[in-house]
C-alpha atoms as a PDB file:
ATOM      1  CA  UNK A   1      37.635  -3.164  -2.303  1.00  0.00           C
ATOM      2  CA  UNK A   2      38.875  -5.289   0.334  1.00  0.00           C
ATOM      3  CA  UNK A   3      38.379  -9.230  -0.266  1.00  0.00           C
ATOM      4  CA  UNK A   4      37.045 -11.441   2.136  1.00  0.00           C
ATOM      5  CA  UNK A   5      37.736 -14.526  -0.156  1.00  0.00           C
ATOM      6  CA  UNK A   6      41.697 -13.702  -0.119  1.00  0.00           C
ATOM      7  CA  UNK A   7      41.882 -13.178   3.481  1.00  0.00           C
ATOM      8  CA  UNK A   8      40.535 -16.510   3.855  1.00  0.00           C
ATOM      9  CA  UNK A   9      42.870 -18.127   1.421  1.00  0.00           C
ATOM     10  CA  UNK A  10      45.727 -16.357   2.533  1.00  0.00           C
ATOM     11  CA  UNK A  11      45.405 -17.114   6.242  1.00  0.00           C
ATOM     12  CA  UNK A  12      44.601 -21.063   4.736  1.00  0.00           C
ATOM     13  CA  UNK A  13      47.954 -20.506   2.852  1.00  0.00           C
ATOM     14  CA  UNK A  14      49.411 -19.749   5.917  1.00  0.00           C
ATOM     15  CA  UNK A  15      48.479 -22.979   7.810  1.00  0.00           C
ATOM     16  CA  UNK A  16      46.396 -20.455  10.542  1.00  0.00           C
ATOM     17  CA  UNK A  17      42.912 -21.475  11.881  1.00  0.00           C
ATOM     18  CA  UNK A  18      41.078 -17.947  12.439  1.00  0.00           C
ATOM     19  CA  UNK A  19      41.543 -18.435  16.141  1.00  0.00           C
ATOM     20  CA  UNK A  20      45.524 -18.712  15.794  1.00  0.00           C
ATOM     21  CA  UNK A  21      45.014 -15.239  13.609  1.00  0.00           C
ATOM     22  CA  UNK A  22      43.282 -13.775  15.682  1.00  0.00           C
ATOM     23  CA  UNK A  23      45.976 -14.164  18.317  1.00  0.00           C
ATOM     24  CA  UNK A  24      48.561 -12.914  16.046  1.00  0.00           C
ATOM     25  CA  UNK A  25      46.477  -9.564  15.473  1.00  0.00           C
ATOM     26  CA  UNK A  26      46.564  -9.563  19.633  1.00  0.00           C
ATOM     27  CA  UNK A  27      50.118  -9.642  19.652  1.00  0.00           C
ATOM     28  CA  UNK A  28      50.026  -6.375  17.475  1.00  0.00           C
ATOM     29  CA  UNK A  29      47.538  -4.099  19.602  1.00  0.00           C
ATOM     30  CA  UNK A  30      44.923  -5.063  16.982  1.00  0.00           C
ATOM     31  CA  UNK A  31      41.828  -5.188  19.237  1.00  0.00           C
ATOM     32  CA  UNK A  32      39.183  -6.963  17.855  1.00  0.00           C
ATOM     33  CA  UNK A  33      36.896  -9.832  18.873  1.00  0.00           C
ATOM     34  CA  UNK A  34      37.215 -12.954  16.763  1.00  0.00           C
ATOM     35  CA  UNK A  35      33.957 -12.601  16.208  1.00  0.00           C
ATOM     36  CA  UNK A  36      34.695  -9.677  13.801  1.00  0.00           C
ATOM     37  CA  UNK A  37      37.048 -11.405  12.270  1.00  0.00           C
ATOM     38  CA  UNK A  38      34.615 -13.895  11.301  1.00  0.00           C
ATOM     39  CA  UNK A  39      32.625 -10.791   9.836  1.00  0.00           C
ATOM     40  CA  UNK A  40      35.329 -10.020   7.720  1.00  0.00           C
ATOM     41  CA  UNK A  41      35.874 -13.364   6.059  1.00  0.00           C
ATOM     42  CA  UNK A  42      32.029 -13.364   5.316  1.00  0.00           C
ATOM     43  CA  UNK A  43      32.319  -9.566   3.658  1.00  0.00           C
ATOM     44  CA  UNK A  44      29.655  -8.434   6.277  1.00  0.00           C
ATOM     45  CA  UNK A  45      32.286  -6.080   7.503  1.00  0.00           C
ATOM     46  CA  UNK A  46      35.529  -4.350   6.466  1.00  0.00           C
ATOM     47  CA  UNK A  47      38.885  -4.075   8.482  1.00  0.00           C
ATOM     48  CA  UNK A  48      39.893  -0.266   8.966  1.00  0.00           C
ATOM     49  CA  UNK A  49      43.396   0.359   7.371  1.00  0.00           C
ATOM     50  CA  UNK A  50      45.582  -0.079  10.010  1.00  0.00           C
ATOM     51  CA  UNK A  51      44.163  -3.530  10.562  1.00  0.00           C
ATOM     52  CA  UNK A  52      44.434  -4.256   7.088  1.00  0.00           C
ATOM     53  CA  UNK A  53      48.415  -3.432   7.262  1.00  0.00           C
ATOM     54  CA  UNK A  54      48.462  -6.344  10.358  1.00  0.00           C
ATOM     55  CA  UNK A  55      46.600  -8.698   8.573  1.00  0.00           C
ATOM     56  CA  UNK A  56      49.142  -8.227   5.564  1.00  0.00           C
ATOM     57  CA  UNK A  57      51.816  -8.368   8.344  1.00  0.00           C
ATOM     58  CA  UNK A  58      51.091 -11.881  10.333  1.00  0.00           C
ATOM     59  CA  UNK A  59      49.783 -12.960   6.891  1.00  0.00           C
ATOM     60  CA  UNK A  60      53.064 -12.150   4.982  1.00  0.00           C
ATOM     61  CA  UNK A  61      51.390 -11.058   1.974  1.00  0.00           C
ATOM     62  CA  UNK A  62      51.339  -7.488   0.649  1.00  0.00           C
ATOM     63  CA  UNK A  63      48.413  -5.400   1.162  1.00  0.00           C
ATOM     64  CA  UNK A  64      47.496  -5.116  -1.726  1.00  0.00           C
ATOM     65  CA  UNK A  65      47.145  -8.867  -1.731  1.00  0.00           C
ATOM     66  CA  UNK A  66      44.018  -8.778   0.592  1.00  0.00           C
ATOM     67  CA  UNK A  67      41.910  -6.541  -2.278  1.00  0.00           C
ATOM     68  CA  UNK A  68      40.183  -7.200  -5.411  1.00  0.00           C
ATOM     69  CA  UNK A  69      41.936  -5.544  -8.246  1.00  0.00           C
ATOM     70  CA  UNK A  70      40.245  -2.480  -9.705  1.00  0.00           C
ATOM     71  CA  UNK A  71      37.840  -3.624 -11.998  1.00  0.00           C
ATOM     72  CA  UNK A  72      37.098  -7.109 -10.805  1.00  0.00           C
ATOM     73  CA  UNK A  73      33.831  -8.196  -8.913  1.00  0.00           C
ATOM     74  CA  UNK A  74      33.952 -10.770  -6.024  1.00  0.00           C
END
């Protein structure tokens, strides 16, 4: 299950505001208001896939880094 908690430390890690991610995602065709992305840091909505895969990208973690591990609860 995707984790809104990770992507939040993760882009923190990074040293990005979500404003400054959100142009990041622009720069790879991911077309999404920032206001979604706000949606997905509060886990009232999920990324598809493919925007996952750009998050992991800009974020320079692996995918797999942006989901709770089977097993685990939030």
């Amino acid at each position: 299950m995707f984790s809104p908690t990770r992507l939040r430390r993760a882009r923190q890690q990074r040293g990005l505001s979500r404003s400054q991610l959100h142009h990041e995602l622009i720069l790879l065709n991911v077309r999404r208001c920032r206001a979604m992305m706000d949606l997905w840091e509060n886990g009232r909505s999920e990324p598809r896939a493919s925007e996952v895969q750009a998050l992991a990208t800009v974020l320079q973690v692996p995918i797999a880094a942006l989901y709770e591990p089977p097993g685990s609860e939030q």
